[in-house]
PDB file of N, CA and C in Angstrom:
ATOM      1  N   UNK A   1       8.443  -6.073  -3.391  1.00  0.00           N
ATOM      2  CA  UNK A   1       7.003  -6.103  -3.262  1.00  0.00           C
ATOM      3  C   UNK A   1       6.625  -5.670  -1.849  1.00  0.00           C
ATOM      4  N   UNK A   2       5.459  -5.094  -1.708  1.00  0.00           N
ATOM      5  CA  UNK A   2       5.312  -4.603  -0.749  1.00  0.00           C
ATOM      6  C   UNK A   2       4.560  -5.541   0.193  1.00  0.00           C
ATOM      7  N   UNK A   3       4.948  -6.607   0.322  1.00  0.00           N
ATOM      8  CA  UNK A   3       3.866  -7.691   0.827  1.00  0.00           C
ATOM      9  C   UNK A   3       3.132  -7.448   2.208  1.00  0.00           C
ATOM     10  N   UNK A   4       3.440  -6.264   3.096  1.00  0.00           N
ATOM     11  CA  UNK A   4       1.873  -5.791   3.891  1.00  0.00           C
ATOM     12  C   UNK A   4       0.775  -5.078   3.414  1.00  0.00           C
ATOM     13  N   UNK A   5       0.873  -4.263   2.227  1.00  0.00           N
ATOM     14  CA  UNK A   5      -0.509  -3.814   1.458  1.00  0.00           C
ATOM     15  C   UNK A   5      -0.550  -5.196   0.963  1.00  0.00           C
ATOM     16  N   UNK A   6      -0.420  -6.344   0.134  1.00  0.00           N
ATOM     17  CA  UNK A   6      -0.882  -7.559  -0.021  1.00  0.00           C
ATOM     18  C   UNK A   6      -1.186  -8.360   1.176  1.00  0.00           C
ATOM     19  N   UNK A   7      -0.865  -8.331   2.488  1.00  0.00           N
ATOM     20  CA  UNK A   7      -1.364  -9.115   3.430  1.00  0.00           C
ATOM     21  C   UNK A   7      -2.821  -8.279   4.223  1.00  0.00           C
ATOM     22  N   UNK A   8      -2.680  -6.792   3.945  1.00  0.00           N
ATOM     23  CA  UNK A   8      -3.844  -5.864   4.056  1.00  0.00           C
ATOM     24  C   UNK A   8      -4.580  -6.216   3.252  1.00  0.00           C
ATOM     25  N   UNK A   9      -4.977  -6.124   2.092  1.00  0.00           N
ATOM     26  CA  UNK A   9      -5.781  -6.277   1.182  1.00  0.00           C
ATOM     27  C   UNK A   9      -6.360  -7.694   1.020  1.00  0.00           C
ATOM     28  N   UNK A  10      -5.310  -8.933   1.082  1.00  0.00           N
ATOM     29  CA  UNK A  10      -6.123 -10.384   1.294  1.00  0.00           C
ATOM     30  C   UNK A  10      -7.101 -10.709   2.537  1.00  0.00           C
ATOM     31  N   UNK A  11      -6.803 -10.013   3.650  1.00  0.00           N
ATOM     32  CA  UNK A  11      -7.035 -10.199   4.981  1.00  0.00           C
ATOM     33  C   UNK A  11      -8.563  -9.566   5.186  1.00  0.00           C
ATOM     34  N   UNK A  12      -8.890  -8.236   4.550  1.00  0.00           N
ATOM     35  CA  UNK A  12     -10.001  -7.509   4.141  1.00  0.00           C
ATOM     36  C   UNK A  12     -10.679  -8.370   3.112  1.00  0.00           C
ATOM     37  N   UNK A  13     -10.199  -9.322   2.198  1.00  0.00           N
ATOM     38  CA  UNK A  13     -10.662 -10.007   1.279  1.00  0.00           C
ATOM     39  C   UNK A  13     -11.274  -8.917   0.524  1.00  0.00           C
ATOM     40  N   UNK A  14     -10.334  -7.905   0.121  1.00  0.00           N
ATOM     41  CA  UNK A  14     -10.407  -6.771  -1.230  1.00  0.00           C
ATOM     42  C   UNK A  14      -9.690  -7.196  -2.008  1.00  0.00           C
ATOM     43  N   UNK A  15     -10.237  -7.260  -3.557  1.00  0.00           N
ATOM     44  CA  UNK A  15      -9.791  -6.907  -4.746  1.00  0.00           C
ATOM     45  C   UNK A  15      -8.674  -6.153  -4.959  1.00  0.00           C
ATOM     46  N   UNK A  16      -7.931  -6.131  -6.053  1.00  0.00           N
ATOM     47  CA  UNK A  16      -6.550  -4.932  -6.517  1.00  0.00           C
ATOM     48  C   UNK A  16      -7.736  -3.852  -7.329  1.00  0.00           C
ATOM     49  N   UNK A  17      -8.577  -4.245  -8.010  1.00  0.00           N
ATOM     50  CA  UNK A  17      -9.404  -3.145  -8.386  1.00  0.00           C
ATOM     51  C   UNK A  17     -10.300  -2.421  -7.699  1.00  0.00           C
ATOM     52  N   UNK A  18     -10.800  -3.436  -6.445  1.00  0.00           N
ATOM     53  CA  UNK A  18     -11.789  -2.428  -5.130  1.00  0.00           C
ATOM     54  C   UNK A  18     -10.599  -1.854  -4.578  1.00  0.00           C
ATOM     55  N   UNK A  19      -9.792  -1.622  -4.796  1.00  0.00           N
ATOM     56  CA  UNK A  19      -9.114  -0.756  -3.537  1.00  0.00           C
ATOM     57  C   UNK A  19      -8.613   0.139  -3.925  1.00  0.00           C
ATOM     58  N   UNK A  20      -8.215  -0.169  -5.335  1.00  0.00           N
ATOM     59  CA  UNK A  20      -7.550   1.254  -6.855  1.00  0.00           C
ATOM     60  C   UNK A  20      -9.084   2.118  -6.846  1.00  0.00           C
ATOM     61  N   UNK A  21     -10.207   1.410  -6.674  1.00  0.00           N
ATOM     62  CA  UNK A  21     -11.328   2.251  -7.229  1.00  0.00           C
ATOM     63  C   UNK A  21     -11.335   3.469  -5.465  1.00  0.00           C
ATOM     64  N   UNK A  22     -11.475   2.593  -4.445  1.00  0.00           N
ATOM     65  CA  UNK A  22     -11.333   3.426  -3.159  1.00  0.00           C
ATOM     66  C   UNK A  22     -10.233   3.994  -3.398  1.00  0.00           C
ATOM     67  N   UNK A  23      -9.228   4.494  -4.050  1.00  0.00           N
ATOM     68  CA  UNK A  23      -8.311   5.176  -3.974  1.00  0.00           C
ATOM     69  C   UNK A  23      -8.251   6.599  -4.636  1.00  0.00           C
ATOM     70  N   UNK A  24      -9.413   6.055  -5.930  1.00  0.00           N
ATOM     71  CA  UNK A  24      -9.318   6.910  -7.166  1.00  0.00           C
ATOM     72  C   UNK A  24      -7.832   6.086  -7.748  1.00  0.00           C
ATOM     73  N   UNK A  25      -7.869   5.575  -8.286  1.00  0.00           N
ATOM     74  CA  UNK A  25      -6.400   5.676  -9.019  1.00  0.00           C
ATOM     75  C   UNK A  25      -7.032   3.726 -10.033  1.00  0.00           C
ATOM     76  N   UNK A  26      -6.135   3.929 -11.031  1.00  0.00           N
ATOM     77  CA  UNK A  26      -6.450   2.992 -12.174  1.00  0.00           C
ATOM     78  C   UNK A  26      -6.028   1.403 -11.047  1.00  0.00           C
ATOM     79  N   UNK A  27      -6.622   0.415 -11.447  1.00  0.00           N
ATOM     80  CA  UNK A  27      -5.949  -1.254 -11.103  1.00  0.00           C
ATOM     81  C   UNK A  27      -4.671  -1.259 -11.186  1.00  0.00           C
ATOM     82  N   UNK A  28      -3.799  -0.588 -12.329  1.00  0.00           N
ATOM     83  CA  UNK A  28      -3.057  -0.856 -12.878  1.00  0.00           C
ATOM     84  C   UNK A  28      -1.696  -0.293 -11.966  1.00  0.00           C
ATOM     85  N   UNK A  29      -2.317   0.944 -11.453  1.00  0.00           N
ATOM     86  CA  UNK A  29      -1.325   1.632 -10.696  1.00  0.00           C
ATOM     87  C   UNK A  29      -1.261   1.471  -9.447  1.00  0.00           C
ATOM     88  N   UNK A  30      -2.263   0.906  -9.000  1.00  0.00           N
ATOM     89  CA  UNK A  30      -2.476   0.167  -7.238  1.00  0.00           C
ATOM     90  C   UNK A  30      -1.312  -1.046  -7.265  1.00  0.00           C
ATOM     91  N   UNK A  31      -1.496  -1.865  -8.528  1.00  0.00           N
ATOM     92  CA  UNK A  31      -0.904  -3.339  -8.814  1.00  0.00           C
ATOM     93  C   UNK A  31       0.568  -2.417  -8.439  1.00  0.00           C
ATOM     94  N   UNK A  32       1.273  -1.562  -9.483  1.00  0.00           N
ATOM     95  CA  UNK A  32       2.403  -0.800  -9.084  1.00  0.00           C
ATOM     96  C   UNK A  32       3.101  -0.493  -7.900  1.00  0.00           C
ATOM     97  N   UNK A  33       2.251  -0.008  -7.104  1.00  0.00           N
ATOM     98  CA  UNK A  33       2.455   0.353  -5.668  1.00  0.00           C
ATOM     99  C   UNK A  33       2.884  -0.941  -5.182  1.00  0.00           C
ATOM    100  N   UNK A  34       1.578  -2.158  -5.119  1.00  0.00           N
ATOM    101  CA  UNK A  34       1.685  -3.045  -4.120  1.00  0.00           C
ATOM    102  C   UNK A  34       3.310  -4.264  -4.782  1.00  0.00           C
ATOM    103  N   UNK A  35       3.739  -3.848  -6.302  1.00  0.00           N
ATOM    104  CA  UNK A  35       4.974  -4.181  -6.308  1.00  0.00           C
ATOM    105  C   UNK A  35       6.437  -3.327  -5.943  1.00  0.00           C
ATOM    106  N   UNK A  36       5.768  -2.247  -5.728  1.00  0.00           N
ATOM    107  CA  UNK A  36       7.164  -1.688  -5.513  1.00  0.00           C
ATOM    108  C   UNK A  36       7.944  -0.990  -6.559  1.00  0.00           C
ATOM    109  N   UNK A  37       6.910  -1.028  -7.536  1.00  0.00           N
ATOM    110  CA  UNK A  37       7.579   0.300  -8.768  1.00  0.00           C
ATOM    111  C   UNK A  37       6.959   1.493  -9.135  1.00  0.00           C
ATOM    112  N   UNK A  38       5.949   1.657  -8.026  1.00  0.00           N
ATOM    113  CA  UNK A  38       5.401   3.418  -8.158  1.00  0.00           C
ATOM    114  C   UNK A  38       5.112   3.906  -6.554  1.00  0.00           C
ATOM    115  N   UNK A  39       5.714   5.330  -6.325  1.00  0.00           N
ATOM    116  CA  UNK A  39       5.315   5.548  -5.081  1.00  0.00           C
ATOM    117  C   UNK A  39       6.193   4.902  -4.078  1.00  0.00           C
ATOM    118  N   UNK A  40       7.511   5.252  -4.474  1.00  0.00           N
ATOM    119  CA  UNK A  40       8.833   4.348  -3.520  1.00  0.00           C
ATOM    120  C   UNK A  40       9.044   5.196  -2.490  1.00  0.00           C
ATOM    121  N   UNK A  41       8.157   6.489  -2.426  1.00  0.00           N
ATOM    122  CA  UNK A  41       8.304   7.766  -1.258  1.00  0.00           C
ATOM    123  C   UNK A  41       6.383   7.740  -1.382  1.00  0.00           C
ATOM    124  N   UNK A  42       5.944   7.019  -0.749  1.00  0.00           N
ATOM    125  CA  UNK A  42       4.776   6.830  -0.742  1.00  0.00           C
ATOM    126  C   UNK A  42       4.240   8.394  -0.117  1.00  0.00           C
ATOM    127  N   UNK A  43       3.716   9.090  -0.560  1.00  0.00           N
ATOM    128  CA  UNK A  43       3.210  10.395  -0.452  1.00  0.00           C
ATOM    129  C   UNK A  43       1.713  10.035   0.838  1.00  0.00           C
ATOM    130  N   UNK A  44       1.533  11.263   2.150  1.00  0.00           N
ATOM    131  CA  UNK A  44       1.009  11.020   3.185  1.00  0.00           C
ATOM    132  C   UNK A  44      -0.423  10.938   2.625  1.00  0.00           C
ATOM    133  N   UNK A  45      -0.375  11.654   1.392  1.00  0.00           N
ATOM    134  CA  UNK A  45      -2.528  11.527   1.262  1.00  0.00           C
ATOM    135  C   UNK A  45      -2.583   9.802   0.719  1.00  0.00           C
ATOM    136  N   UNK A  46      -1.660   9.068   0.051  1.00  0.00           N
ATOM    137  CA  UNK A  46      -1.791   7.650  -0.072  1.00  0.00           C
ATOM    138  C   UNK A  46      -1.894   7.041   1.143  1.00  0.00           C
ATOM    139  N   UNK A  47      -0.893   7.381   1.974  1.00  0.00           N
ATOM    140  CA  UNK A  47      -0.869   6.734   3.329  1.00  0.00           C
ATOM    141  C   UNK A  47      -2.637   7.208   4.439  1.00  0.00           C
ATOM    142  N   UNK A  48      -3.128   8.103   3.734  1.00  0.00           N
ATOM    143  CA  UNK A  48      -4.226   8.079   4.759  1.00  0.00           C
ATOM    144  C   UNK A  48      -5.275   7.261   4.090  1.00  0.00           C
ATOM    145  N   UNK A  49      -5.242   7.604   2.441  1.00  0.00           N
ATOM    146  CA  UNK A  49      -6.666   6.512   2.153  1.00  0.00           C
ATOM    147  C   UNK A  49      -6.146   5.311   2.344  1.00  0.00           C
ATOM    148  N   UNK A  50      -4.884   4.541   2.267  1.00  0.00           N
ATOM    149  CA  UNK A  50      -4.769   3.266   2.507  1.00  0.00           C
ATOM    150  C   UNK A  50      -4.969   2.805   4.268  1.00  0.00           C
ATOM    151  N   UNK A  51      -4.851   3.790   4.549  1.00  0.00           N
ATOM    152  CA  UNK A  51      -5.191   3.539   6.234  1.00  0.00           C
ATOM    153  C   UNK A  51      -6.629   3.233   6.478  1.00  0.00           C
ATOM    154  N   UNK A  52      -7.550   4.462   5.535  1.00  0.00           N
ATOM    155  CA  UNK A  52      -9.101   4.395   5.563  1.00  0.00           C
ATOM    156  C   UNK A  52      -9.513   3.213   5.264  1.00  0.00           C
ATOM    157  N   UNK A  53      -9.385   3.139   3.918  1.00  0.00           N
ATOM    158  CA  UNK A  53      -9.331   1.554   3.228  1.00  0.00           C
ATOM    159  C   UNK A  53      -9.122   0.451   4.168  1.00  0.00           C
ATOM    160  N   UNK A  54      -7.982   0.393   4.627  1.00  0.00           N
ATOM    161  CA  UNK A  54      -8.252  -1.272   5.254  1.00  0.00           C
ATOM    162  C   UNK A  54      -8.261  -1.051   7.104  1.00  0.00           C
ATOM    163  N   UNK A  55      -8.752   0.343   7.206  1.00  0.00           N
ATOM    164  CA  UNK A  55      -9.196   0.521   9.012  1.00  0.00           C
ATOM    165  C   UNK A  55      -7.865   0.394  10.007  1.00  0.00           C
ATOM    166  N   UNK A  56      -6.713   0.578   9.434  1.00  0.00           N
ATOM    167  CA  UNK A  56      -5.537   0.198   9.997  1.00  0.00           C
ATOM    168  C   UNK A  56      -4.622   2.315  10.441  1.00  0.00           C
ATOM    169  N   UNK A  57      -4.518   2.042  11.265  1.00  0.00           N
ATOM    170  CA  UNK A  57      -3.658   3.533  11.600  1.00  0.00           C
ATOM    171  C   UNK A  57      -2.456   4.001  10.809  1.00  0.00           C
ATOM    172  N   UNK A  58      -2.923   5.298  10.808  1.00  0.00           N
ATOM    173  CA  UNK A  58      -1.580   5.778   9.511  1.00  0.00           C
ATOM    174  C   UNK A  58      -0.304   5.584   9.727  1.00  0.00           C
ATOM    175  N   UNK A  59      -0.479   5.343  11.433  1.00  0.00           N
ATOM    176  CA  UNK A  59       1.231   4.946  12.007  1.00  0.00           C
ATOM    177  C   UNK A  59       1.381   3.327  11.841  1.00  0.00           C
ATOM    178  N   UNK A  60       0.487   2.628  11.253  1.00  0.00           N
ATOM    179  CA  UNK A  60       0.560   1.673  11.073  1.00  0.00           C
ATOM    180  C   UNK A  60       1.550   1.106   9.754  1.00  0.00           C
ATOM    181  N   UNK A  61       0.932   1.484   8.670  1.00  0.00           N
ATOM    182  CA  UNK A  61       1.349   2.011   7.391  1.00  0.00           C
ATOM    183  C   UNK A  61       2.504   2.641   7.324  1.00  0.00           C
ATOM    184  N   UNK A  62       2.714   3.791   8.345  1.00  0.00           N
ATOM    185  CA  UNK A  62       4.304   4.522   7.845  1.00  0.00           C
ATOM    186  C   UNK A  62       5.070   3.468   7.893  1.00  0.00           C
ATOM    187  N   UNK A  63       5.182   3.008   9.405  1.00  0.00           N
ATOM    188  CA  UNK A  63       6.292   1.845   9.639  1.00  0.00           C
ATOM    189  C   UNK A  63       6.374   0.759   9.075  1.00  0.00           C
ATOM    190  N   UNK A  64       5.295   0.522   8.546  1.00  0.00           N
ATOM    191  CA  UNK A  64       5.535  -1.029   7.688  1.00  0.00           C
ATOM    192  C   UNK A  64       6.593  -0.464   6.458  1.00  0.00           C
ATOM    193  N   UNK A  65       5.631   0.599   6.251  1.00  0.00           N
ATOM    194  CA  UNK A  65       6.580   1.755   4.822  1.00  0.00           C
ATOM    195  C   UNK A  65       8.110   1.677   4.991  1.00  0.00           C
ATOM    196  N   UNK A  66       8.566   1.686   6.084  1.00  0.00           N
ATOM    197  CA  UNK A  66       9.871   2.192   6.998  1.00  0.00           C
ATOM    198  C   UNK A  66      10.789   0.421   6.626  1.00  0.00           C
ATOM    199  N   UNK A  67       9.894  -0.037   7.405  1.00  0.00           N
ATOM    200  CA  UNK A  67      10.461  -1.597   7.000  1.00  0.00           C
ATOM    201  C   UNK A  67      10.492  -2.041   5.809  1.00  0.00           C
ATOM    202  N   UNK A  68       9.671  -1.485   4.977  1.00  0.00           N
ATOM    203  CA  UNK A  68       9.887  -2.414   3.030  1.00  0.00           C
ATOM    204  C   UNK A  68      11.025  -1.956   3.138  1.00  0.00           C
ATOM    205  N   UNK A  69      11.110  -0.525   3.042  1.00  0.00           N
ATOM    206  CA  UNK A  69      12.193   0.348   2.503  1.00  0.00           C
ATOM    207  C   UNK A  69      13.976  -0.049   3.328  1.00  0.00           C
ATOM    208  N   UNK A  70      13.660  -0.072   4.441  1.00  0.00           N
ATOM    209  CA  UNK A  70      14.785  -1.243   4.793  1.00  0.00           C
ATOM    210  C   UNK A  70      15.096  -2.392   4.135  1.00  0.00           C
ATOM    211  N   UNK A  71      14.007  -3.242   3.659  1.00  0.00           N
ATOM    212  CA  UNK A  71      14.705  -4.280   3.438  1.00  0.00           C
ATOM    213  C   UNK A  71      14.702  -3.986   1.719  1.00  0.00           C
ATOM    214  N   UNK A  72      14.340  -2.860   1.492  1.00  0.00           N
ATOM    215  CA  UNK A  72      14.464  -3.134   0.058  1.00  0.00           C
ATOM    216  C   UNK A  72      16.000  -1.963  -0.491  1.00  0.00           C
ATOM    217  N   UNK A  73      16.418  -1.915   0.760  1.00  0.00           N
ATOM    218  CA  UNK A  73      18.056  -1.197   0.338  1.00  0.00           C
ATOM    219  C   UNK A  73      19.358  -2.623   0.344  1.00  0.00           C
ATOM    220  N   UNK A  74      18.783  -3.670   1.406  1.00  0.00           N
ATOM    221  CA  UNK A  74      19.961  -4.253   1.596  1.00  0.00           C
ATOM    222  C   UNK A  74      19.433  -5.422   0.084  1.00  0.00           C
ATOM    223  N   UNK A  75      18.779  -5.806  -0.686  1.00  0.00           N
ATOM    224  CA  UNK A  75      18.956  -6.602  -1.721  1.00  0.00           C
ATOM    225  C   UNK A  75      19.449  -6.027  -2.885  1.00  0.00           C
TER     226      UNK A  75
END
């Protein structure tokens, strides 16, 4: 799970559907992302609206990106 887009998104006190709708993309497939089964090479135009979205820098986002993906090789 990607639990900094979930600590982004509670912290903004956004919805999984306000933020799929700011994205363009269904609830269903935001929910995806923020578990970790769509978008495991998170593509840079995701990484900029999720930056827009919660006002946070795109270098913010890569590296957190950098760190799931670390810890989601050693389990």
């Amino acid at each position: 799970m990607r639990e900094y887009l979930v600590d982004y998104r509670k912290k903004s006190d956004f919805s999984q559907h306000y933020v799929a709708k700011r994205l363009g993309i269904s609830s269903q497939y935001y929910q995806m992302i923020e578990n970790g089964t769509r978008q495991k090479n998170m593509n840079i135009t995701l990484v900029s609206k999720l930056s827009d979205v919660f006002c946070v820098p795109m270098q913010e986002i890569i590296n957190q990106e950098q760190q799931w993906k670390s810890g989601e090789q050693l389990c």
